[in-house]
C-alpha atoms as a PDB file:
ATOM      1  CA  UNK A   1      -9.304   0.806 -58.044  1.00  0.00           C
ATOM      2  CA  UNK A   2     -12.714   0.427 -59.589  1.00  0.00           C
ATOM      3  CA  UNK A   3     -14.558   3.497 -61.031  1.00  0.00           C
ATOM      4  CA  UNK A   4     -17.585   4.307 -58.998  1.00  0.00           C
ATOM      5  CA  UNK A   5     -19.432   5.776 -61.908  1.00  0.00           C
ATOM      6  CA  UNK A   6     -20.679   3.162 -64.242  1.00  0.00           C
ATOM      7  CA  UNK A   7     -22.682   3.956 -67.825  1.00  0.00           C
ATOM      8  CA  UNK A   8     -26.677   3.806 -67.781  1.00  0.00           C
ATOM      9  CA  UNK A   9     -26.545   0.248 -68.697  1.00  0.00           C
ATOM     10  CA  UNK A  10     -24.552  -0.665 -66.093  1.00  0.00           C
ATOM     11  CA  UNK A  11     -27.983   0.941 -63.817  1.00  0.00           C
ATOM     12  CA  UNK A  12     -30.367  -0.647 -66.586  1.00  0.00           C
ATOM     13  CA  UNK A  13     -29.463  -4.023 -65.846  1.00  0.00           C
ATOM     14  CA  UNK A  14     -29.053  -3.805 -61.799  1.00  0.00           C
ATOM     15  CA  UNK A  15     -32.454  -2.773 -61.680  1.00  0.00           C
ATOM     16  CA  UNK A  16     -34.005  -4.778 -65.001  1.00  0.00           C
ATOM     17  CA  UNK A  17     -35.339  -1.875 -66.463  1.00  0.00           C
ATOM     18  CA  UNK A  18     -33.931  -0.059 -69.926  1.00  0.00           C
ATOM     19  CA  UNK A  19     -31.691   2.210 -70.454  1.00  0.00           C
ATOM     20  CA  UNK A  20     -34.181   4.713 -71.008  1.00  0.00           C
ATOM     21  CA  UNK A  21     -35.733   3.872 -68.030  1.00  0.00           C
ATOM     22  CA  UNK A  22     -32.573   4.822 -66.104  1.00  0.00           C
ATOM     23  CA  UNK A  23     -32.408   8.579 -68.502  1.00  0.00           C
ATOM     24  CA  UNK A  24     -35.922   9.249 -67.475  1.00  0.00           C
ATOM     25  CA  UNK A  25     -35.404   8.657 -63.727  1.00  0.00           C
ATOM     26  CA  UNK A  26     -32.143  11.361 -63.984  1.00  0.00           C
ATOM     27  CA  UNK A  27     -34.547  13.621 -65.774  1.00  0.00           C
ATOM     28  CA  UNK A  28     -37.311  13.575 -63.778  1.00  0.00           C
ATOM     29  CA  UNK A  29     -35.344  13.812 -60.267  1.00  0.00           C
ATOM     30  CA  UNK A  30     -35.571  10.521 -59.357  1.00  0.00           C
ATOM     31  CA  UNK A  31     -32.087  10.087 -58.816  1.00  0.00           C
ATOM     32  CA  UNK A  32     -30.348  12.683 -57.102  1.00  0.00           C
ATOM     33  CA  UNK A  33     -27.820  15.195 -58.880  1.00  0.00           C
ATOM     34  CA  UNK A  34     -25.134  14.189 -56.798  1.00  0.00           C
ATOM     35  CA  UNK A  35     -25.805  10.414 -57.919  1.00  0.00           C
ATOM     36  CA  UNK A  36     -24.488  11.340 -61.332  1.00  0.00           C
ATOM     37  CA  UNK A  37     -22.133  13.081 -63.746  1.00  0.00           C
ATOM     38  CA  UNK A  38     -21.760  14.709 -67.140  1.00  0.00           C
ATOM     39  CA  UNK A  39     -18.630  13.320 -68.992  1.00  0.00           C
ATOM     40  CA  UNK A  40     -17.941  14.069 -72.487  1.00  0.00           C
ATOM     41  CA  UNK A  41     -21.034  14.155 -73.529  1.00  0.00           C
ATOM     42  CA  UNK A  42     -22.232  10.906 -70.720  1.00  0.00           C
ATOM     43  CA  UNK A  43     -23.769  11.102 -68.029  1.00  0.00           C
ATOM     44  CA  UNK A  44     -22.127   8.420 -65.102  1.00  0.00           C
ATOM     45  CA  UNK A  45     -23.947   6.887 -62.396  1.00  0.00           C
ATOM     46  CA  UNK A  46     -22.978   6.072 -58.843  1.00  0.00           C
ATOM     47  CA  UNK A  47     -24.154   2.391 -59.004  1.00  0.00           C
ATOM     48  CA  UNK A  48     -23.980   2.049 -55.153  1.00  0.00           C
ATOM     49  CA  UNK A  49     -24.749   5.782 -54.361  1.00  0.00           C
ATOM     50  CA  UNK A  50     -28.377   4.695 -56.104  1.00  0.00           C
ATOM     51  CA  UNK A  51     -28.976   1.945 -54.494  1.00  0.00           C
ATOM     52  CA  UNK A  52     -27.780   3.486 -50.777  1.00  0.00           C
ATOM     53  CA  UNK A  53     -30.781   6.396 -52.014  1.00  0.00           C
ATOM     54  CA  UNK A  54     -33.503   3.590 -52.752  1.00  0.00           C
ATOM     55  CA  UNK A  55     -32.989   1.631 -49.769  1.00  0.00           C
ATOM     56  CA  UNK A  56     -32.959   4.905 -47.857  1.00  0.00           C
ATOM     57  CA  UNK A  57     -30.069   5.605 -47.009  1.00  0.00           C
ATOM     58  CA  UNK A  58     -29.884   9.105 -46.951  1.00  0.00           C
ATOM     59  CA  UNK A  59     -28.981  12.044 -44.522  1.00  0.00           C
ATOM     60  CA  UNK A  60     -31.935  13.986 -45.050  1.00  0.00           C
ATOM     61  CA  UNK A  61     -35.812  12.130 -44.765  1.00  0.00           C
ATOM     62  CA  UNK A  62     -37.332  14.832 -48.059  1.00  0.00           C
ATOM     63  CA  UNK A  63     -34.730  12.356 -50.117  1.00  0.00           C
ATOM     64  CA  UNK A  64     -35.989   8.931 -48.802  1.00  0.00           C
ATOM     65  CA  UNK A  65     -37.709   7.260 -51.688  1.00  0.00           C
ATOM     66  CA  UNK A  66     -41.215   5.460 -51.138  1.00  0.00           C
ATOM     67  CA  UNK A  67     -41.495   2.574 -49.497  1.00  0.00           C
ATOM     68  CA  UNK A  68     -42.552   0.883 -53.095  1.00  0.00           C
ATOM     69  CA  UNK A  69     -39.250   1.692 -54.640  1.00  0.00           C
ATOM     70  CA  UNK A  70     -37.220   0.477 -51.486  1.00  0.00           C
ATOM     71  CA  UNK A  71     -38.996  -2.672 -52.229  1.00  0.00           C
ATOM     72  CA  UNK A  72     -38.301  -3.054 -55.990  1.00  0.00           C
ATOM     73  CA  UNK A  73     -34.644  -2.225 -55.389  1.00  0.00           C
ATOM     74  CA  UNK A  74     -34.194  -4.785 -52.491  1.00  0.00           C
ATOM     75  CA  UNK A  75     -35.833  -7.321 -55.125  1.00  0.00           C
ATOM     76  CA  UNK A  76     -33.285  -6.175 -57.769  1.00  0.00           C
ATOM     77  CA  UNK A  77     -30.425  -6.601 -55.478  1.00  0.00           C
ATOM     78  CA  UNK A  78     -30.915  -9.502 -53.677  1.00  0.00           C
ATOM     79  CA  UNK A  79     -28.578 -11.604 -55.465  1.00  0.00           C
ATOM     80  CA  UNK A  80     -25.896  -8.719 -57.334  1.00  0.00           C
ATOM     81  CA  UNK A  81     -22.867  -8.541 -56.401  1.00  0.00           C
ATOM     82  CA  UNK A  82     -21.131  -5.273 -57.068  1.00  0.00           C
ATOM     83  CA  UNK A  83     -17.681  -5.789 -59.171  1.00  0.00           C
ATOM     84  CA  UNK A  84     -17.868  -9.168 -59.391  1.00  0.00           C
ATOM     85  CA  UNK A  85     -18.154  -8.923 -63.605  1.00  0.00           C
ATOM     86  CA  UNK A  86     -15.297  -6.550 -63.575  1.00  0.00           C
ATOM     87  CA  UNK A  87     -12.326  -7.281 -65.690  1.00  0.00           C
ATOM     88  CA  UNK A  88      -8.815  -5.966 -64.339  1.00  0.00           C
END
């Protein structure tokens, strides 16, 4: 089974932004406490939970990102594939 939290970097390069990028974003709110989690010391990101929260899908409309993010992420993601560079 694959682990659904991946490392910032994993985040960094599914949306080309740094790694820092993807720290300030969990600091500032942008992505949602429940789309992370504190492990020894590392915070771990729900890949898809993120990009479900950009693209708007959420159960509750005062989460819904703006329409300019939805767009950025759809751009991102138009040609990932999630765990296809996984190694078993």
């Amino acid at each position: 089974m694959a682990d659904k939290y991946v490392p910032a970097e994993d985040v960094a390069d599914v949306f080309s932004m740094t790694v820092h990028a993807v720290r300030g974003w969990r600091r500032k709110g942008t992505i949602p406490d429940s789309l992370f989690i504190k492990v020894g010391g590392h915070y771990r990101y729900d890949l898809e939970g993120i990009v479900g929260h950009f693209r708007g899908v959420t159960t509750s409309e005062a989460d819904k990102p703006s329409e300019d993010v939805v767009e950025v992420v759809d751009e991102a993601l138009s040609e990932y594939v999630f765990g296809a560079d996984e190694d078993f």
